[in-house]
PDB file of N, CA and C in Angstrom:
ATOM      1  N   UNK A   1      79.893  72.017 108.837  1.00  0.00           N
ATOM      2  CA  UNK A   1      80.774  73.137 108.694  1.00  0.00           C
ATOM      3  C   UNK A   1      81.662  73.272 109.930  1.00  0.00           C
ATOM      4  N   UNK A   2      81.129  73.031 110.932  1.00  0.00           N
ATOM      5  CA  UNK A   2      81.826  72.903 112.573  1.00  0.00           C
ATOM      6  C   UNK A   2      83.290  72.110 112.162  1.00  0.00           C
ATOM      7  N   UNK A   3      82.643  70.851 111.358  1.00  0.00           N
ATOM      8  CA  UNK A   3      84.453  69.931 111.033  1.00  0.00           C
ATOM      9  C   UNK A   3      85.391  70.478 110.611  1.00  0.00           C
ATOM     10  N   UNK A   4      84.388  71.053 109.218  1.00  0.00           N
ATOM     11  CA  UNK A   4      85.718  72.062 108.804  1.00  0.00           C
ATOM     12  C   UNK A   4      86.665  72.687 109.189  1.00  0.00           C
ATOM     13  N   UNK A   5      86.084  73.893 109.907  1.00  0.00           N
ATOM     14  CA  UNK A   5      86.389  74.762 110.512  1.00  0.00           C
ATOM     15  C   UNK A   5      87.542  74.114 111.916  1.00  0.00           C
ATOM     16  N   UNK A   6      87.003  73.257 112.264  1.00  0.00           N
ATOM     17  CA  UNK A   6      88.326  72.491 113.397  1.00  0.00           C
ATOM     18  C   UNK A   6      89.193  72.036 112.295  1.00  0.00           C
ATOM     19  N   UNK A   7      88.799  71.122 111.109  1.00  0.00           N
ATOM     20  CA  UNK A   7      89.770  71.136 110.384  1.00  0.00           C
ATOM     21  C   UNK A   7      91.068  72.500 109.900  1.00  0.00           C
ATOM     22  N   UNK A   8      90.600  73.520 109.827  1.00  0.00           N
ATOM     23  CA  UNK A   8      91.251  74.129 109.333  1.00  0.00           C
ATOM     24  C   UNK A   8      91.154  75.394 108.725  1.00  0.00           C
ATOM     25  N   UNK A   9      89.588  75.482 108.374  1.00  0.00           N
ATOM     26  CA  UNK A   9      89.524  76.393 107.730  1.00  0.00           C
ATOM     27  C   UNK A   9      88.745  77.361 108.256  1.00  0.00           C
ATOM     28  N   UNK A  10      88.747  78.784 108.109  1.00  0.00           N
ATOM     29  CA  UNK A  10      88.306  79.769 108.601  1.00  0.00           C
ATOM     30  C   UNK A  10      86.541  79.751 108.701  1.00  0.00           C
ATOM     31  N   UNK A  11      86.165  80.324 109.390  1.00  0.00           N
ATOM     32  CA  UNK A  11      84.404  80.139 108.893  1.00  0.00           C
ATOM     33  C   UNK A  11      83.998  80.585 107.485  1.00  0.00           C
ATOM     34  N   UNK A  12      84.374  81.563 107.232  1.00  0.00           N
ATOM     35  CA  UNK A  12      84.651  82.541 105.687  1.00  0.00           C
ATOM     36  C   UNK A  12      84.522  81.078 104.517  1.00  0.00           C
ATOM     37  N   UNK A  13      85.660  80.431 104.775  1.00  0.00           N
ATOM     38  CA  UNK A  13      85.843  79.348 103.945  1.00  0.00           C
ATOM     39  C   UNK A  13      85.120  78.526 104.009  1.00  0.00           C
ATOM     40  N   UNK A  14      84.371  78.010 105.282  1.00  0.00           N
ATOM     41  CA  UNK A  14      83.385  76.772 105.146  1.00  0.00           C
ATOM     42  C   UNK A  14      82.464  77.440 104.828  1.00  0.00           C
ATOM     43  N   UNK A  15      81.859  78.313 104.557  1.00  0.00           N
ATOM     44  CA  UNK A  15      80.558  78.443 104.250  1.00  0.00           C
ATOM     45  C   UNK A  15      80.380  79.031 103.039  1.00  0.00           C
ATOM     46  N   UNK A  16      82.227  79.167 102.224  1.00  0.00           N
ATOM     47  CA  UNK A  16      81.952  78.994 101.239  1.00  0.00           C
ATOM     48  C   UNK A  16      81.825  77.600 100.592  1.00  0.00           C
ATOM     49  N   UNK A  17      82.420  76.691 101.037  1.00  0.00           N
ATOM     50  CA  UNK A  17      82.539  75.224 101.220  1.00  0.00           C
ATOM     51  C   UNK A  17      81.257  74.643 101.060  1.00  0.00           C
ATOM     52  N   UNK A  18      80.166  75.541 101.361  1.00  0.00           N
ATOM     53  CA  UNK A  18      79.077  74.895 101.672  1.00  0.00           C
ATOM     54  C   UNK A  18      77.837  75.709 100.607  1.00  0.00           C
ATOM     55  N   UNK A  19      78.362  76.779  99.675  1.00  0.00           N
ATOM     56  CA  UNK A  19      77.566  77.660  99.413  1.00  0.00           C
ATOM     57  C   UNK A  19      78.259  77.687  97.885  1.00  0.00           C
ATOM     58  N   UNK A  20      78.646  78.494  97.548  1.00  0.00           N
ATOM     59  CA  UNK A  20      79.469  79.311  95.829  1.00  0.00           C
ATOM     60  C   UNK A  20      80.411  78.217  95.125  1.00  0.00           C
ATOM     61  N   UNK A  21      81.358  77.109  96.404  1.00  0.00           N
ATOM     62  CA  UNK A  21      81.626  76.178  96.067  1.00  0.00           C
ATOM     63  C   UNK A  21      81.263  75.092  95.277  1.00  0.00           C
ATOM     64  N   UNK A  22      79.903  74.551  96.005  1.00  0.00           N
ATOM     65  CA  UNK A  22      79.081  73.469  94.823  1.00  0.00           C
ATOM     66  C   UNK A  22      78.725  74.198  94.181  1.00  0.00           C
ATOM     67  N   UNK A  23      78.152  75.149  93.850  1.00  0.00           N
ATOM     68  CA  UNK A  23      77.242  75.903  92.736  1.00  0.00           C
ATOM     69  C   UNK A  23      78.620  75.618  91.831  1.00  0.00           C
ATOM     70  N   UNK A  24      79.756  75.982  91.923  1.00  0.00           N
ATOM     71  CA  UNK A  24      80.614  76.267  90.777  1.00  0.00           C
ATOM     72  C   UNK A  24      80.889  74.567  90.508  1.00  0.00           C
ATOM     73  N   UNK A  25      81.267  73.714  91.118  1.00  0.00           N
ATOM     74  CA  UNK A  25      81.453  72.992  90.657  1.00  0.00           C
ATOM     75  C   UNK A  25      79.969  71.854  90.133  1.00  0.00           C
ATOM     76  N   UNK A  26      79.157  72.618  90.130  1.00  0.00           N
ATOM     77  CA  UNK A  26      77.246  71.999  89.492  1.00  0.00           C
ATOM     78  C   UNK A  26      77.639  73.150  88.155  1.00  0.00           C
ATOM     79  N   UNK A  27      78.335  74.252  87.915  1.00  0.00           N
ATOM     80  CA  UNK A  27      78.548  75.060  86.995  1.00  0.00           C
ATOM     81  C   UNK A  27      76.958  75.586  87.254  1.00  0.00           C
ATOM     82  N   UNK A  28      76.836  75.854  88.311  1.00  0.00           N
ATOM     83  CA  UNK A  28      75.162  76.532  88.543  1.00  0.00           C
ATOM     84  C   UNK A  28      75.318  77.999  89.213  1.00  0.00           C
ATOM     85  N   UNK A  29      76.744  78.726  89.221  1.00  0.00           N
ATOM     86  CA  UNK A  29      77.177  79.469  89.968  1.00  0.00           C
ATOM     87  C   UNK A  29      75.899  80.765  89.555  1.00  0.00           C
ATOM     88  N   UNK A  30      75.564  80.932  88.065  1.00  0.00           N
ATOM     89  CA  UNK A  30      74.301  81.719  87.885  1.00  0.00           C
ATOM     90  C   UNK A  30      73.349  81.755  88.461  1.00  0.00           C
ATOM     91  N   UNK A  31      72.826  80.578  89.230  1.00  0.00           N
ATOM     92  CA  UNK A  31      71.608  80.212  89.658  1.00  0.00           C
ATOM     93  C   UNK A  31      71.476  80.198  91.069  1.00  0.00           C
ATOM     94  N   UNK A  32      72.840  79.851  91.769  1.00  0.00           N
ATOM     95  CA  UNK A  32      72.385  78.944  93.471  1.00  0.00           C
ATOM     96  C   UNK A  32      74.040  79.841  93.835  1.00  0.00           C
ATOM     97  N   UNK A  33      74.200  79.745  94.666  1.00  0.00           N
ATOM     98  CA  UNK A  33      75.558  80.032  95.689  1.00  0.00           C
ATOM     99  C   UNK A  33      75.478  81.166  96.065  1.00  0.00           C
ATOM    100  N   UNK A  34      74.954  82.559  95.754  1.00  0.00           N
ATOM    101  CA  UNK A  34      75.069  83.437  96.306  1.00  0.00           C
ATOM    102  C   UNK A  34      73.894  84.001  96.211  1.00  0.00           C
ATOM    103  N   UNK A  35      73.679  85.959  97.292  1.00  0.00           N
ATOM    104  CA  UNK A  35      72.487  85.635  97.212  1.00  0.00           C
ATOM    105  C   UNK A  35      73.001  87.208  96.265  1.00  0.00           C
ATOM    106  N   UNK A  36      72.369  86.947  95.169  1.00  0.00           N
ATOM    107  CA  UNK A  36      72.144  87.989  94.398  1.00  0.00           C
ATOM    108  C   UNK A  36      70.833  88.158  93.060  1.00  0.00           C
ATOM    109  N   UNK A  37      70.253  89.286  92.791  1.00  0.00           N
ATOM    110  CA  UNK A  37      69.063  89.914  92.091  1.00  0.00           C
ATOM    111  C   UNK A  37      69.325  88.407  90.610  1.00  0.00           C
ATOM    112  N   UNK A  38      67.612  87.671  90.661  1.00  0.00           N
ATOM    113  CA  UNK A  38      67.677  86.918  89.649  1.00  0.00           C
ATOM    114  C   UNK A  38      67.786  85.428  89.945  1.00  0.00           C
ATOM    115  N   UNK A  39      68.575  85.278  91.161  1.00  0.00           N
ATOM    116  CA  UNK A  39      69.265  83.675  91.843  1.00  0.00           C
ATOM    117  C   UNK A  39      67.901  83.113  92.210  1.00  0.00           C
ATOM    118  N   UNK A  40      67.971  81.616  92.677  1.00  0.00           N
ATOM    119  CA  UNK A  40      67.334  80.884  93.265  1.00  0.00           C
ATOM    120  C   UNK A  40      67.755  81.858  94.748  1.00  0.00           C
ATOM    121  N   UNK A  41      66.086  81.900  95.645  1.00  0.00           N
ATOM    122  CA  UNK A  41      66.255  82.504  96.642  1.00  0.00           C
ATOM    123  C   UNK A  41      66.037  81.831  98.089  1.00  0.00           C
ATOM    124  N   UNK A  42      66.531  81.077  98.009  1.00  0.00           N
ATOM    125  CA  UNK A  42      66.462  79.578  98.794  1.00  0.00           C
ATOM    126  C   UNK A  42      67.904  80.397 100.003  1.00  0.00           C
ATOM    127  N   UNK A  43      66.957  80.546 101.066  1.00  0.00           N
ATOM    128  CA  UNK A  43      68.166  81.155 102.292  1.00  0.00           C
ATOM    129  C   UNK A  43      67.642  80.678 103.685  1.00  0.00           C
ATOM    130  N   UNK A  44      68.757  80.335 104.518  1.00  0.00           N
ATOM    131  CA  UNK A  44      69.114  80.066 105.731  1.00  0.00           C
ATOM    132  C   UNK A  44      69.001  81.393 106.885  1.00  0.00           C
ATOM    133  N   UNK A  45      68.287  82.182 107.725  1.00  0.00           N
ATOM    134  CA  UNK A  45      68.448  83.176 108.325  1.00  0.00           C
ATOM    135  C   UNK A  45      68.440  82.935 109.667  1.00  0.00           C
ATOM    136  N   UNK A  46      69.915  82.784 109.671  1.00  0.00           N
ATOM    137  CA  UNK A  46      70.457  82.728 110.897  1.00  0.00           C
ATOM    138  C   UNK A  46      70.088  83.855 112.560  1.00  0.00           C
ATOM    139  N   UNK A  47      69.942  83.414 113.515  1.00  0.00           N
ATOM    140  CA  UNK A  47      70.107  84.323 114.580  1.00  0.00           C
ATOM    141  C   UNK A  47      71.317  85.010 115.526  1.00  0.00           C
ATOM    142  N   UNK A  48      72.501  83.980 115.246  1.00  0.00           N
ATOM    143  CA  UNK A  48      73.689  84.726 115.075  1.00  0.00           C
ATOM    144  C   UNK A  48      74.369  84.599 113.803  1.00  0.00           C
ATOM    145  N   UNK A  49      75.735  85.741 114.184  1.00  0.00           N
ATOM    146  CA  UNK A  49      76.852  85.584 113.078  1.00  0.00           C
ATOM    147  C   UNK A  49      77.638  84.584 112.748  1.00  0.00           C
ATOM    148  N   UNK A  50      77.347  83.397 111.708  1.00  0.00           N
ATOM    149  CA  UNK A  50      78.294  82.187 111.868  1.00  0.00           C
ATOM    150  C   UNK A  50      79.912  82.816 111.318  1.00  0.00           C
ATOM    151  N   UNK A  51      80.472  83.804 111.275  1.00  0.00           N
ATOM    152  CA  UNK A  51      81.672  83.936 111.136  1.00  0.00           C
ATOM    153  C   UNK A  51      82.293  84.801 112.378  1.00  0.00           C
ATOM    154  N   UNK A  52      81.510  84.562 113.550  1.00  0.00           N
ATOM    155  CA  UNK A  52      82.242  84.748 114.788  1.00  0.00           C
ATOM    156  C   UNK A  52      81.962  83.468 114.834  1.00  0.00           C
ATOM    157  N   UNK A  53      80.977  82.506 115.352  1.00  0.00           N
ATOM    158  CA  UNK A  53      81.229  80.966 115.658  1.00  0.00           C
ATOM    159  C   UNK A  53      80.322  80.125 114.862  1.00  0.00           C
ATOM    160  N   UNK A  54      80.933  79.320 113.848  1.00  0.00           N
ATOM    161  CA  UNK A  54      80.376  78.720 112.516  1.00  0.00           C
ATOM    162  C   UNK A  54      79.288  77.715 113.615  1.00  0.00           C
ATOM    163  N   UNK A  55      79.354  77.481 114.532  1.00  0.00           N
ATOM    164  CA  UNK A  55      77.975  76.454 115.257  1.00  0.00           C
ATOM    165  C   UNK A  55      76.557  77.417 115.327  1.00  0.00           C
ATOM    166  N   UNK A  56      76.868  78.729 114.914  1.00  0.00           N
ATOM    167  CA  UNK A  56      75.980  80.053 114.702  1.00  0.00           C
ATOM    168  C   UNK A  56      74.971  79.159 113.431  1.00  0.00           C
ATOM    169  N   UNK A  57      75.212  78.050 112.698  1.00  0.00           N
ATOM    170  CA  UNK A  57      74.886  78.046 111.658  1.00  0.00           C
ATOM    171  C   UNK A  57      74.146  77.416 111.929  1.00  0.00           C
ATOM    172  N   UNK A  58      73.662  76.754 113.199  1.00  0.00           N
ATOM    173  CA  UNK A  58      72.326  75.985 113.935  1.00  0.00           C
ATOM    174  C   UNK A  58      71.714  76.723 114.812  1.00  0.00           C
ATOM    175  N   UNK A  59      71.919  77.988 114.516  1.00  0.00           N
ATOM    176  CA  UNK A  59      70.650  78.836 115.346  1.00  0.00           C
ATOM    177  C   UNK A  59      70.013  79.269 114.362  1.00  0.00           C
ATOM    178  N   UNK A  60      69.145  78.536 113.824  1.00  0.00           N
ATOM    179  CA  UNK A  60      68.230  79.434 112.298  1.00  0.00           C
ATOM    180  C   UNK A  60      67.213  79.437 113.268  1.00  0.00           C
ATOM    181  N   UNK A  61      66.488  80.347 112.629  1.00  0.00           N
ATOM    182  CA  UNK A  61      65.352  81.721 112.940  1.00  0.00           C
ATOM    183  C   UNK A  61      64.281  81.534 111.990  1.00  0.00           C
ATOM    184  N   UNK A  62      64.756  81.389 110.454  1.00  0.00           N
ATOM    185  CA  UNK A  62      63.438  81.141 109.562  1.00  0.00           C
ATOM    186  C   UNK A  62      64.234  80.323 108.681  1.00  0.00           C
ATOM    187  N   UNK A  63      63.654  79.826 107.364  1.00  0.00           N
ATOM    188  CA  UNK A  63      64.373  79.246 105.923  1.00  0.00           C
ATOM    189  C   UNK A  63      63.384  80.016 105.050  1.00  0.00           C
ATOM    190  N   UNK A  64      63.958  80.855 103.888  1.00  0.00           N
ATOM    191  CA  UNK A  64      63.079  81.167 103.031  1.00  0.00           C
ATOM    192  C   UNK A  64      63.523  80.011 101.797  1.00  0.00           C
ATOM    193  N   UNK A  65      62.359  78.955 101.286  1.00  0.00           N
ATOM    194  CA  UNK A  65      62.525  78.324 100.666  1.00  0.00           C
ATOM    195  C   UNK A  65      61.123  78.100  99.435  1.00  0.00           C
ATOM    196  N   UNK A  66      61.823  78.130  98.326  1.00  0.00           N
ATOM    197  CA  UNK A  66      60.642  78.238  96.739  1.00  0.00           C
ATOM    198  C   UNK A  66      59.292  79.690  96.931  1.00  0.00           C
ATOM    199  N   UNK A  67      60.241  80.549  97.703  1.00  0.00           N
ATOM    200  CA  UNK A  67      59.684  81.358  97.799  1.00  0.00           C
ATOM    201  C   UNK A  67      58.617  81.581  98.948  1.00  0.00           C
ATOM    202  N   UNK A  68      59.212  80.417 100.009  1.00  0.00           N
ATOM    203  CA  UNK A  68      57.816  80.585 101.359  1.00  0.00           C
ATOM    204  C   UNK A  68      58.366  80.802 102.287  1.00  0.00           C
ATOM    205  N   UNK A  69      58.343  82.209 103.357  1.00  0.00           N
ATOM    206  CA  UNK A  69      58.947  81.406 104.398  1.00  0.00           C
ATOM    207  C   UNK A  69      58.569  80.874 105.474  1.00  0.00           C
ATOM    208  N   UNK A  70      59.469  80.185 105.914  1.00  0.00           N
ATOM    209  CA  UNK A  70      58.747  78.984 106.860  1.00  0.00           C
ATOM    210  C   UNK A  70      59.867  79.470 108.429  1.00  0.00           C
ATOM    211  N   UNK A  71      58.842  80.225 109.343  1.00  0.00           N
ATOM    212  CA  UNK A  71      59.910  80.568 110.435  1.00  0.00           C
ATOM    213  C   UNK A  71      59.963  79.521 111.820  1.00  0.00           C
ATOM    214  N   UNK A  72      60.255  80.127 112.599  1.00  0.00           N
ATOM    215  CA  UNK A  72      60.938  79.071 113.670  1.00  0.00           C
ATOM    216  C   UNK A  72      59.742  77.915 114.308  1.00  0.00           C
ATOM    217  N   UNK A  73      58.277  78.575 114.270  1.00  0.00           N
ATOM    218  CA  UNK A  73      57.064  77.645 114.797  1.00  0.00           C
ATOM    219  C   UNK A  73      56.995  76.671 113.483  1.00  0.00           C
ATOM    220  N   UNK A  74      57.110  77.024 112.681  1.00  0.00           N
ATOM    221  CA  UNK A  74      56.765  76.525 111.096  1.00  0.00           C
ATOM    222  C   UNK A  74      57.306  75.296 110.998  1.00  0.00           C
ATOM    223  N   UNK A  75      59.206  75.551 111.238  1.00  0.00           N
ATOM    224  CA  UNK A  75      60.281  75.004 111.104  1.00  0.00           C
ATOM    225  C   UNK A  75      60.315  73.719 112.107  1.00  0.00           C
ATOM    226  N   UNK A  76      59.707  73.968 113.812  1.00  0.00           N
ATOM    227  CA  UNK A  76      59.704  73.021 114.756  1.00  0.00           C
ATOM    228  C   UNK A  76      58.325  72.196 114.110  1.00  0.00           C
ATOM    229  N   UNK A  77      57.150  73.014 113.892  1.00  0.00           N
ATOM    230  CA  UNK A  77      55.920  71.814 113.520  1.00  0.00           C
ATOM    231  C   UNK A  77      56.401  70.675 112.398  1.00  0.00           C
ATOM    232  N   UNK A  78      56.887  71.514 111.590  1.00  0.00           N
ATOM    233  CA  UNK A  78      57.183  70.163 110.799  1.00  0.00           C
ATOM    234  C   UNK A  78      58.176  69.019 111.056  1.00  0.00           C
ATOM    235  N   UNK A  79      59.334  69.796 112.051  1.00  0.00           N
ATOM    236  CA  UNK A  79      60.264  68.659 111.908  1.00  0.00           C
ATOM    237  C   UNK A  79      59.503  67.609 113.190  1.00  0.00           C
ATOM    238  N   UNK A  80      58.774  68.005 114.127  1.00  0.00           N
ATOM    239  CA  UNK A  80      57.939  67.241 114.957  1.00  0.00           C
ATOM    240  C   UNK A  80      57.021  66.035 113.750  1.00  0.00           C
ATOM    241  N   UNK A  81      56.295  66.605 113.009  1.00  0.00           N
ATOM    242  CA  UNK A  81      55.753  65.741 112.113  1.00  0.00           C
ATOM    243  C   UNK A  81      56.690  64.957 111.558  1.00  0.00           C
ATOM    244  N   UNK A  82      57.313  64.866 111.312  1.00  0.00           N
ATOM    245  CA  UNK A  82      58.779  64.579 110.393  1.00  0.00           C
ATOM    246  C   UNK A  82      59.019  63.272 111.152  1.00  0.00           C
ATOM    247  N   UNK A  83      59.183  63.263 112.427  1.00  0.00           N
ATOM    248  CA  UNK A  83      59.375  62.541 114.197  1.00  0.00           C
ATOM    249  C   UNK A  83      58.687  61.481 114.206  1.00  0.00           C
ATOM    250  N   UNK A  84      56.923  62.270 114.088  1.00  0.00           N
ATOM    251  CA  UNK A  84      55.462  61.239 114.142  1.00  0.00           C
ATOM    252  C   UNK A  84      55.924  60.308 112.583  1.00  0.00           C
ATOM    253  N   UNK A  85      55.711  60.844 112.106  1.00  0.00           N
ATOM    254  CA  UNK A  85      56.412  59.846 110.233  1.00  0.00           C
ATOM    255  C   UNK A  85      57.232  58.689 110.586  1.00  0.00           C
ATOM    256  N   UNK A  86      58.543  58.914 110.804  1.00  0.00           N
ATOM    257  CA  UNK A  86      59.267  58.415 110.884  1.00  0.00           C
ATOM    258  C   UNK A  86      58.498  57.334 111.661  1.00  0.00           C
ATOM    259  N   UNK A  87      58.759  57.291 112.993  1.00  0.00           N
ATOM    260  CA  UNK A  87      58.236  56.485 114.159  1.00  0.00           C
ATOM    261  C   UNK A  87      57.133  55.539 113.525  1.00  0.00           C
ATOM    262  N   UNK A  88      55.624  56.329 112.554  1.00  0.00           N
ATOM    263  CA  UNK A  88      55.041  55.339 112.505  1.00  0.00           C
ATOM    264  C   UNK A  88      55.598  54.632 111.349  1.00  0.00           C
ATOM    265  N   UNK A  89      56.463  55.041 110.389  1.00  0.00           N
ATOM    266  CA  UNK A  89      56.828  54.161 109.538  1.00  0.00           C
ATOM    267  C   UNK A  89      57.871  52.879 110.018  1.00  0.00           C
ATOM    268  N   UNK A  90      58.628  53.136 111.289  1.00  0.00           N
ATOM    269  CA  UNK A  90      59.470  52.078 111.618  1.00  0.00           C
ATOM    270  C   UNK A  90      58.539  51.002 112.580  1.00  0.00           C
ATOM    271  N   UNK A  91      57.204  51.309 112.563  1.00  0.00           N
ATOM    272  CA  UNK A  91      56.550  50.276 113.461  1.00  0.00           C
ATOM    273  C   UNK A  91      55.726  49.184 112.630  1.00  0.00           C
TER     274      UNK A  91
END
């Protein structure tokens, strides 16, 4: 979204770019792109405002995802495991 946004477009816009955009063009706009009563509740909770500075959009705090959420200790253990994986799979 950072490209974008140097590209050209406002933060407003990339993150619609990144959000209501595909949903409409998956024609899933019922289901995924925004967050409203009924939707898939699959969210990003940021620690700043990414529409003062869209790089805001890599300070997440938690992910609520299939209904779990998984916050910032949650979020580092796994991607550490993620690390150990990788590594032993390239050896």
């Amino acid at each position: 979204m950072e490209l974008l946004v140097k590209g050209g477009l406002s933060p407003v816009e990339a993150l619609r770019t990144a959000t209501i955009n595909p949903a409409r063009y998956l024609k899933r706009e019922n289901e995924i792109g925004t967050i409203e009563s009924g939707k898939i509740a699959d969210l990003i909770l940021l620690n700043a405002n990414p529409l003062q500075d869209i790089s805001n959009t890599q300070n997440i705090e938690a992910v609520m995802f299939q209904g779990h959420l998984l916050n910032r200790s949650k979020l580092d253990k796994m991607l550490l495991q993620l690390k150990k994986d990788a590594e032993n799979w390239s050896d």
